[in-house]
PDB file of N, CA and C in Angstrom:
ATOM      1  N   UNK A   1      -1.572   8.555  21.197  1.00  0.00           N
ATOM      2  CA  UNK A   1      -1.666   7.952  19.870  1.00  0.00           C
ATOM      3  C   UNK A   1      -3.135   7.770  19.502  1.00  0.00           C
ATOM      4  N   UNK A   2      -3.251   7.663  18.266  1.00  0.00           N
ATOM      5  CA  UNK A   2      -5.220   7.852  17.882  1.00  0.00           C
ATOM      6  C   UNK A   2      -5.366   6.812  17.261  1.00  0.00           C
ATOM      7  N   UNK A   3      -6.624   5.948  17.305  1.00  0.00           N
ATOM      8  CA  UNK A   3      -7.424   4.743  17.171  1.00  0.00           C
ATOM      9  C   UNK A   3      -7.073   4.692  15.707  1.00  0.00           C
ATOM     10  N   UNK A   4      -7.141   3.572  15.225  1.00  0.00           N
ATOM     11  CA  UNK A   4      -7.064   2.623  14.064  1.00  0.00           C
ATOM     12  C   UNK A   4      -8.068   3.359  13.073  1.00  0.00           C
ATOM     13  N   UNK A   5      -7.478   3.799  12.078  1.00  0.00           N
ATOM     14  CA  UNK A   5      -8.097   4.719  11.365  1.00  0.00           C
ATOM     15  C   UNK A   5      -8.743   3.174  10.120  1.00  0.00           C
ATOM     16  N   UNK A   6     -10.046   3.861   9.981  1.00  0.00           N
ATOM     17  CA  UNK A   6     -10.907   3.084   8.302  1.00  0.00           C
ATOM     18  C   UNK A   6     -11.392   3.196   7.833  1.00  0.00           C
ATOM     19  N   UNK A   7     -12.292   2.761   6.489  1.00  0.00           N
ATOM     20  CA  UNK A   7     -12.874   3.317   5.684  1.00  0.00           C
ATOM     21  C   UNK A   7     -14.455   2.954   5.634  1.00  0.00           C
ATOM     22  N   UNK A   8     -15.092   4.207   5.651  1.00  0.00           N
ATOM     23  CA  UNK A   8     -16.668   3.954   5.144  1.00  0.00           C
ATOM     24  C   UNK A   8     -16.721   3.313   4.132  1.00  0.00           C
ATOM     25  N   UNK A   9     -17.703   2.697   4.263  1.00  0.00           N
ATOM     26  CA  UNK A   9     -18.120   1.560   3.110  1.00  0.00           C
ATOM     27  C   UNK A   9     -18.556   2.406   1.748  1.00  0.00           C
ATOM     28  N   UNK A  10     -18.980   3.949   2.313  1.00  0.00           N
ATOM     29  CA  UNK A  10     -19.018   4.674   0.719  1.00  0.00           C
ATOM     30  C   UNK A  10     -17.589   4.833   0.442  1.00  0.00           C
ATOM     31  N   UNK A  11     -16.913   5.290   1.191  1.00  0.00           N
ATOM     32  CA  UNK A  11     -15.009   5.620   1.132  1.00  0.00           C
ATOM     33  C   UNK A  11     -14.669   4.241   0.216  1.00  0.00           C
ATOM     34  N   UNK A  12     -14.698   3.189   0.494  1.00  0.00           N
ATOM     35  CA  UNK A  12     -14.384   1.797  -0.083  1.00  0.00           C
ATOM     36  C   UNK A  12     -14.869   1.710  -1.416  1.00  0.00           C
ATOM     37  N   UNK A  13     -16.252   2.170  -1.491  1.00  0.00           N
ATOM     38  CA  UNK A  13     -16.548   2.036  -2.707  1.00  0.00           C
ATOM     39  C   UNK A  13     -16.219   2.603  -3.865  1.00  0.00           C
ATOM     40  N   UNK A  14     -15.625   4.433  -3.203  1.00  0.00           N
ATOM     41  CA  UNK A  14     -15.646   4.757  -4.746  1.00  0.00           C
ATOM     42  C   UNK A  14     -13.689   4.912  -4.677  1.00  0.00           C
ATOM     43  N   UNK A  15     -12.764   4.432  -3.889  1.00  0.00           N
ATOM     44  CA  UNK A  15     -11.643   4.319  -3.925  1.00  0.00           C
ATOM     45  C   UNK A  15     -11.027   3.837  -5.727  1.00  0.00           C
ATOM     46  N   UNK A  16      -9.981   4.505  -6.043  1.00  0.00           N
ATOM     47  CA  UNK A  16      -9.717   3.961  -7.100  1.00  0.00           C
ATOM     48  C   UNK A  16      -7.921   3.945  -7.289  1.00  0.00           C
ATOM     49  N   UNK A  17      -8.153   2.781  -7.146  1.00  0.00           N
ATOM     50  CA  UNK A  17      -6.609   1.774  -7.227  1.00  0.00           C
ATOM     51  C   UNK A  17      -5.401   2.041  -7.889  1.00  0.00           C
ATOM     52  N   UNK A  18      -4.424   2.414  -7.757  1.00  0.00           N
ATOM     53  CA  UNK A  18      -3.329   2.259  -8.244  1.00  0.00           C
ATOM     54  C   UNK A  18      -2.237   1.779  -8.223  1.00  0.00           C
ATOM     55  N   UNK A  19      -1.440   0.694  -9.437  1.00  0.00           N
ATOM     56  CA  UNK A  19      -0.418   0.392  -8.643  1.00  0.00           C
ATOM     57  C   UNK A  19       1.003   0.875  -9.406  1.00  0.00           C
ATOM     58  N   UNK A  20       1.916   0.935  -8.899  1.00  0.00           N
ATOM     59  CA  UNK A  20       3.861   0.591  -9.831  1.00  0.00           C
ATOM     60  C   UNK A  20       3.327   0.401 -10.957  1.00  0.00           C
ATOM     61  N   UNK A  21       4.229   0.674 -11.809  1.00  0.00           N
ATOM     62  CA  UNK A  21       3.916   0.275 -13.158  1.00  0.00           C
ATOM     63  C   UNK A  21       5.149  -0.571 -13.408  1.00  0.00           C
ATOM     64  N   UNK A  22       6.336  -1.154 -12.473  1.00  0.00           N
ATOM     65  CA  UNK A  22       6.643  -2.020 -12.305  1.00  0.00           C
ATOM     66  C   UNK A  22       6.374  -3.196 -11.756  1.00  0.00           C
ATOM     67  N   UNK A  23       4.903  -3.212 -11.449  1.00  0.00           N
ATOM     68  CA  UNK A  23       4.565  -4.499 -11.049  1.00  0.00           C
ATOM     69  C   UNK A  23       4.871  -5.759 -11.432  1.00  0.00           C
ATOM     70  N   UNK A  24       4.840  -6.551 -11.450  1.00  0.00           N
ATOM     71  CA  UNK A  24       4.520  -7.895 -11.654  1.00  0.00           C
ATOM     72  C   UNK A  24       3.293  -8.180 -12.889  1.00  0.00           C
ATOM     73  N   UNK A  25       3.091  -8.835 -13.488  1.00  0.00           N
ATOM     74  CA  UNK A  25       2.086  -8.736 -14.647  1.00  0.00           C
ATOM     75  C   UNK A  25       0.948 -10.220 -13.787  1.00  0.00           C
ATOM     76  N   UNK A  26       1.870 -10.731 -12.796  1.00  0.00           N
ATOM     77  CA  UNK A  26       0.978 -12.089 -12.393  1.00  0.00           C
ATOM     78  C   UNK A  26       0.580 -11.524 -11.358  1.00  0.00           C
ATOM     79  N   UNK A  27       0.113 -10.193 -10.545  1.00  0.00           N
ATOM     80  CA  UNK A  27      -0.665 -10.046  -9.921  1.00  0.00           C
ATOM     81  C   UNK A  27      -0.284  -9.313  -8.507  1.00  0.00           C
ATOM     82  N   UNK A  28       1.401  -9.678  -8.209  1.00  0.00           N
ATOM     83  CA  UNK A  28       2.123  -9.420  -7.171  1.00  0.00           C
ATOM     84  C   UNK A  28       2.777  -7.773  -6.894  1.00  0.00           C
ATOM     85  N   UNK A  29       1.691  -7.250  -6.386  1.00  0.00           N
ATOM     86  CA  UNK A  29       1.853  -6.246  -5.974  1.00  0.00           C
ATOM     87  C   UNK A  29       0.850  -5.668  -4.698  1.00  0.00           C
ATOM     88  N   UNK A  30       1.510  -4.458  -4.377  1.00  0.00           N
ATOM     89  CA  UNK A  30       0.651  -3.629  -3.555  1.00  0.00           C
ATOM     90  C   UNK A  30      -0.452  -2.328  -4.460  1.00  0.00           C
ATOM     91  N   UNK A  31      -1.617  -2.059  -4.314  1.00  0.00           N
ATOM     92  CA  UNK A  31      -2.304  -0.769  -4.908  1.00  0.00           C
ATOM     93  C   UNK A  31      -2.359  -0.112  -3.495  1.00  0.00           C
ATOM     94  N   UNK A  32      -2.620   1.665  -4.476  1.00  0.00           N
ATOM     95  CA  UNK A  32      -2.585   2.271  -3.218  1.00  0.00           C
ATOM     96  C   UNK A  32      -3.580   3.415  -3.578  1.00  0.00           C
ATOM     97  N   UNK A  33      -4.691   3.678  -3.075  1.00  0.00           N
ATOM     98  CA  UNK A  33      -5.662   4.599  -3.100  1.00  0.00           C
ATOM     99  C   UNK A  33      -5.690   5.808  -2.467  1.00  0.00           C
ATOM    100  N   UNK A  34      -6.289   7.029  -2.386  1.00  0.00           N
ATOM    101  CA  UNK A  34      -6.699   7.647  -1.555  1.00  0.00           C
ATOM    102  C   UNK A  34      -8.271   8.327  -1.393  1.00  0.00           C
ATOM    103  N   UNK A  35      -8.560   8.576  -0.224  1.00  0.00           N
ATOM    104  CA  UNK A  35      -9.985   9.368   0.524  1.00  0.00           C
ATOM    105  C   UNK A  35      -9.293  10.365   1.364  1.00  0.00           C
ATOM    106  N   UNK A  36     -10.029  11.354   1.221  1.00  0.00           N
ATOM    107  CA  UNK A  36     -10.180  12.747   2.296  1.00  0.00           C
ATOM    108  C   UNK A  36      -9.642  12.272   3.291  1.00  0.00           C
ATOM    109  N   UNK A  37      -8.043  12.494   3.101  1.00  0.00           N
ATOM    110  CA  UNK A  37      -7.047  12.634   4.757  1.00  0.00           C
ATOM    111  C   UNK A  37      -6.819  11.367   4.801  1.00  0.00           C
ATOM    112  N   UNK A  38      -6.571  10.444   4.036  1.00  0.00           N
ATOM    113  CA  UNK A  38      -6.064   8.821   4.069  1.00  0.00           C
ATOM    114  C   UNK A  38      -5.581   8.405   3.080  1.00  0.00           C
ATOM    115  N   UNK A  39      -4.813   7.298   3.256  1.00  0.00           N
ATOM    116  CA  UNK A  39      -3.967   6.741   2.397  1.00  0.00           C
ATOM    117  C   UNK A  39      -4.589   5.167   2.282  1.00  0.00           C
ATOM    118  N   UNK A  40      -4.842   4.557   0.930  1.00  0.00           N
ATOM    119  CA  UNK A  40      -5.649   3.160   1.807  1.00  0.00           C
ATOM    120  C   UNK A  40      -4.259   1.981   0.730  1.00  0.00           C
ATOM    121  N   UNK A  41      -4.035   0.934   1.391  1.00  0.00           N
ATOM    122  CA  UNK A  41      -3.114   0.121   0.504  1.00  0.00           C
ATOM    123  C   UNK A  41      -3.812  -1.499   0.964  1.00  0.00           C
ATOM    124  N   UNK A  42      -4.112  -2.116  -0.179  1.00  0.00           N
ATOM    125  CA  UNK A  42      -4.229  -3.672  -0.262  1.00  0.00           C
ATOM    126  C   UNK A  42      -3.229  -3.977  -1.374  1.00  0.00           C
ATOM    127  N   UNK A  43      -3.826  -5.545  -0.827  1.00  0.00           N
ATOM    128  CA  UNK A  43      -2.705  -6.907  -2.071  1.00  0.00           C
ATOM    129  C   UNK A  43      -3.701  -6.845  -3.195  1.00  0.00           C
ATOM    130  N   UNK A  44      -3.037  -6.302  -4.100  1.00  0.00           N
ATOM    131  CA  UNK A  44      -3.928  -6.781  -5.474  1.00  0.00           C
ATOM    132  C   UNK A  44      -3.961  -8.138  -6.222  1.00  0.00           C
ATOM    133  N   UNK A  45      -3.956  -8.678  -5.086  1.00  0.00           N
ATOM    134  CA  UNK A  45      -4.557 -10.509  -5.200  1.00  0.00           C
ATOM    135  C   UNK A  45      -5.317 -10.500  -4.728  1.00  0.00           C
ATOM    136  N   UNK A  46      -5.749 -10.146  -3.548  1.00  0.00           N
ATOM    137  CA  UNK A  46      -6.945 -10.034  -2.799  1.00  0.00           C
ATOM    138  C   UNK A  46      -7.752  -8.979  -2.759  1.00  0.00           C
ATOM    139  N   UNK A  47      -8.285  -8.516  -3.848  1.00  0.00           N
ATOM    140  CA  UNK A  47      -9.249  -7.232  -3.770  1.00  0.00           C
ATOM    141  C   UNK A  47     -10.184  -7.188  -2.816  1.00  0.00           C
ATOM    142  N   UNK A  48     -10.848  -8.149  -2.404  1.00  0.00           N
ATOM    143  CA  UNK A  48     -12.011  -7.717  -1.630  1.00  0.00           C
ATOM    144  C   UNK A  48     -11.484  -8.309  -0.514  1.00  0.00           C
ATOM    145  N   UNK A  49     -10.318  -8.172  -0.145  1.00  0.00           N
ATOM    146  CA  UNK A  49      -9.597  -8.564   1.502  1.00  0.00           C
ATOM    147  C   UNK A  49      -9.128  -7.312   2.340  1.00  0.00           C
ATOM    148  N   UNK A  50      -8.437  -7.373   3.088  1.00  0.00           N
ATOM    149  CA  UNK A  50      -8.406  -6.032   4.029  1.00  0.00           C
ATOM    150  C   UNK A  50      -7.633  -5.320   3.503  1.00  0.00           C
ATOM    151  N   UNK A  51      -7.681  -3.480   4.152  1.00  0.00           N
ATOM    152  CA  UNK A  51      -7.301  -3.125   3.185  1.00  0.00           C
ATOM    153  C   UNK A  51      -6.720  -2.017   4.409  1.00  0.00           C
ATOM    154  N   UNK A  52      -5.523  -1.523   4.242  1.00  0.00           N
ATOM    155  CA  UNK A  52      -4.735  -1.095   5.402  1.00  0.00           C
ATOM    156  C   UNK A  52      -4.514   0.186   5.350  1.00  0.00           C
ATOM    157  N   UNK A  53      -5.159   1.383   6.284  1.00  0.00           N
ATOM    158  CA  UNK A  53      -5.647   2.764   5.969  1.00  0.00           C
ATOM    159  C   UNK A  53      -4.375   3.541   6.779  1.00  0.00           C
ATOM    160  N   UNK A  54      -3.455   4.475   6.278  1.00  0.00           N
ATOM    161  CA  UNK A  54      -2.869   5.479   6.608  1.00  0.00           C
ATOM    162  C   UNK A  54      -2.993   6.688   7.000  1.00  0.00           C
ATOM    163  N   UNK A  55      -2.525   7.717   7.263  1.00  0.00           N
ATOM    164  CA  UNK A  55      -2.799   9.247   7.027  1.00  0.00           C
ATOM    165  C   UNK A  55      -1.327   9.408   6.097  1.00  0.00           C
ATOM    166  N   UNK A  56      -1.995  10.250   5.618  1.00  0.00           N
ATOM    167  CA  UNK A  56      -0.934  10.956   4.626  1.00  0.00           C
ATOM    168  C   UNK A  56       0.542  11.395   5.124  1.00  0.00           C
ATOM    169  N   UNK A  57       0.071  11.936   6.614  1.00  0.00           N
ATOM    170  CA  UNK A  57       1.332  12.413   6.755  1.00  0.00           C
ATOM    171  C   UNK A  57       2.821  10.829   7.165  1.00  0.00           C
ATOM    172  N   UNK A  58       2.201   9.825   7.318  1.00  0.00           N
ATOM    173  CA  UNK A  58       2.556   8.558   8.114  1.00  0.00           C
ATOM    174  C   UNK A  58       2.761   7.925   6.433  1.00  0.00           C
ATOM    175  N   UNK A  59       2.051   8.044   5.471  1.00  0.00           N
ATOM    176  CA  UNK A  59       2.593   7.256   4.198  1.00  0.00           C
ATOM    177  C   UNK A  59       3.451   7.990   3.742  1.00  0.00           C
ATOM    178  N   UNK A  60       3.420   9.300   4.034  1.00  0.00           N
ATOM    179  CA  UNK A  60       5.051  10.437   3.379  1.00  0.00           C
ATOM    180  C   UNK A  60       5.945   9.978   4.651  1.00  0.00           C
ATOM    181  N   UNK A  61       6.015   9.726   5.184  1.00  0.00           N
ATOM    182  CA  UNK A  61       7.350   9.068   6.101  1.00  0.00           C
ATOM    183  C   UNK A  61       8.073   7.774   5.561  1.00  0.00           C
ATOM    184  N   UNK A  62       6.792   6.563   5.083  1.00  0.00           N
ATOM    185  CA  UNK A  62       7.350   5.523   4.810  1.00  0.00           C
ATOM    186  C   UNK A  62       8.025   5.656   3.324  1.00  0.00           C
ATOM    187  N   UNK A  63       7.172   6.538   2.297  1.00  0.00           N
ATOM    188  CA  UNK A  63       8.015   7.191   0.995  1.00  0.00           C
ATOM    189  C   UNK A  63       9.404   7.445   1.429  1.00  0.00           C
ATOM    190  N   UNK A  64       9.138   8.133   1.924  1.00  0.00           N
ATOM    191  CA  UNK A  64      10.817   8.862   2.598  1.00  0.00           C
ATOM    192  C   UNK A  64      11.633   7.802   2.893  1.00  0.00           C
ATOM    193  N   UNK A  65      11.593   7.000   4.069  1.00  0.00           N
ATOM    194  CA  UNK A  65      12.321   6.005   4.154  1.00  0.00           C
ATOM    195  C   UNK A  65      12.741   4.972   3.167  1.00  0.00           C
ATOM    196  N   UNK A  66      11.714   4.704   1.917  1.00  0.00           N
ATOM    197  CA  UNK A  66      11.614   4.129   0.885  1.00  0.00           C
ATOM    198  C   UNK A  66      12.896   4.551  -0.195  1.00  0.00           C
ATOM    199  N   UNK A  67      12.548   5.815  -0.295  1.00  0.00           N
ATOM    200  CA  UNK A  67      13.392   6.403  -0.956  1.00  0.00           C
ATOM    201  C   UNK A  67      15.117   6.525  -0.317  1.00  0.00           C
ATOM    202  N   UNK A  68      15.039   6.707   0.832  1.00  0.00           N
ATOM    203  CA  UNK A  68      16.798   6.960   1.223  1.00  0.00           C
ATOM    204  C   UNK A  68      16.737   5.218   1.588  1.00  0.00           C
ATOM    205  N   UNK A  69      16.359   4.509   1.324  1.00  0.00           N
ATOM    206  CA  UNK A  69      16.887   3.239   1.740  1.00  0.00           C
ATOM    207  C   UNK A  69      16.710   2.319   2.737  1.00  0.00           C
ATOM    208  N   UNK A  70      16.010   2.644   3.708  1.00  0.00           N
ATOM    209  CA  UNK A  70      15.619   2.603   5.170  1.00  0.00           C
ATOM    210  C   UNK A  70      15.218   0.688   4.888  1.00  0.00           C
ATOM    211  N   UNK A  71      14.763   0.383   3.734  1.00  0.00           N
ATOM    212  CA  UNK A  71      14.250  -0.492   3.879  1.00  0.00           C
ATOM    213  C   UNK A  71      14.504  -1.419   2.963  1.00  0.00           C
ATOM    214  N   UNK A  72      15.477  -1.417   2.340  1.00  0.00           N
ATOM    215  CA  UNK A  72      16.551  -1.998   1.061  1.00  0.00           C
ATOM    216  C   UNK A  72      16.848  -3.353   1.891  1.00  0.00           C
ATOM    217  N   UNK A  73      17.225  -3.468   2.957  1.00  0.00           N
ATOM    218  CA  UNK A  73      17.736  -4.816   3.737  1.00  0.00           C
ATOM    219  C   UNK A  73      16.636  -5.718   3.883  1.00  0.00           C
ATOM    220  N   UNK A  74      15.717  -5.461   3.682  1.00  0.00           N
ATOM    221  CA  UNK A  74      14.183  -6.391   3.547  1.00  0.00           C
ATOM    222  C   UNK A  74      14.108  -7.241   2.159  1.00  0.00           C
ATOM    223  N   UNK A  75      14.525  -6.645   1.324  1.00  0.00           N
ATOM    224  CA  UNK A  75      14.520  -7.672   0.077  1.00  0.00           C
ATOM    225  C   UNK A  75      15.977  -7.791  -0.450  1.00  0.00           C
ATOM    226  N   UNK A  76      16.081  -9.111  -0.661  1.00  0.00           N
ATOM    227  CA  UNK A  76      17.682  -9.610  -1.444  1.00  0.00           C
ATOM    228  C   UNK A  76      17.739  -9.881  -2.590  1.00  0.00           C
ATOM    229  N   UNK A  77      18.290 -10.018  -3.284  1.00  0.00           N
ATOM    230  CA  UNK A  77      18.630 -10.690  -4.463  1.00  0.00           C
ATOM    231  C   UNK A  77      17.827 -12.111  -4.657  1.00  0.00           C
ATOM    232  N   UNK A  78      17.802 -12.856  -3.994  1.00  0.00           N
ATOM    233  CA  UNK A  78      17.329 -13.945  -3.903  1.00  0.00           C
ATOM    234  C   UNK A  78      15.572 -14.114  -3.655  1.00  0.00           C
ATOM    235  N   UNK A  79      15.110 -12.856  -2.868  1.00  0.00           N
ATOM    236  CA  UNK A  79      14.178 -12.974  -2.608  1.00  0.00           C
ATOM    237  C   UNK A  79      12.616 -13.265  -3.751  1.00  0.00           C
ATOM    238  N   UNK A  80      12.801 -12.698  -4.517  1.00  0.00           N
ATOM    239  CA  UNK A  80      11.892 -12.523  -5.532  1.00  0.00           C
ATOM    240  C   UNK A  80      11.772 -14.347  -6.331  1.00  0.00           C
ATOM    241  N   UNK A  81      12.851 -14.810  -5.325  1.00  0.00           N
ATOM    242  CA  UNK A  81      12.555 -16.684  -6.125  1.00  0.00           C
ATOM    243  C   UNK A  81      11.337 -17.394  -5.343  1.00  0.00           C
ATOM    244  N   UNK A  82      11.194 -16.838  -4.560  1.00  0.00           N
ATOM    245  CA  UNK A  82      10.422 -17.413  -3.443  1.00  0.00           C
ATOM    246  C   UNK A  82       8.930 -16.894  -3.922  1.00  0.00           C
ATOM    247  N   UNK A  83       8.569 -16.175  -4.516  1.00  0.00           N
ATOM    248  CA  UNK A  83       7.375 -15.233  -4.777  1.00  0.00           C
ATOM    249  C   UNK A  83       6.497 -16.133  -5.672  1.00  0.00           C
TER     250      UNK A  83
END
C-alpha cells in the first residue's frame, strides 16, 4: 500500500473548488478539487482546514459505490435534523 498522498502548497494554491449544486445554501457541504493525478475534498466551512487527497482511481470507486447505493444506510430520514 503507498504513503498518504498531499498537496504542494503550489497544488493548494491554485486548486479550484467545487461543490453539488444541491448543497445546502448555509454552508454544509463537501467541495471537491482536482491536481495532476489527485482528487482533493474539504468541508466548505472550513476552507483553510485539512483537506483530504485521493487518487482518481480510489474517488471513481467511492462514485461508484455512491451511485449503486453502497452507502444510502449512512444517512436517514431523520438525519439532516441534527445538522
Amino acid at each position: 500500500m503507498s504513503g498518504k498522498m498531499t498537496l504542494s502548497e503550489s497544488e493548494r494554491a491554485s486548486l479550484a473548488w467545487c461543490k453539488a449544486q444541491q448543497s445546502t445554501n448555509n454552508g454544509q457541504c463537501v467541495e471537491i478539487a482536482s491536481a495532476a493525478g489527485k482528487i482533493a475534498i474539504r468541508d466548505s466551512k472550513d476552507p483553510d482546514g485539512p483537506i483530504l487527497v485521493y487518487t482518481p482511481a480510489e474517488f471513481s470507486a467511492f462514485l461508484t459505490g455512491a451511485r449503486n447505493g453502497e452507502f444510502d444506510r449512512l444517512v436517514s430520514d431523520r438525519a439532516h435534523l441534527f445538522m
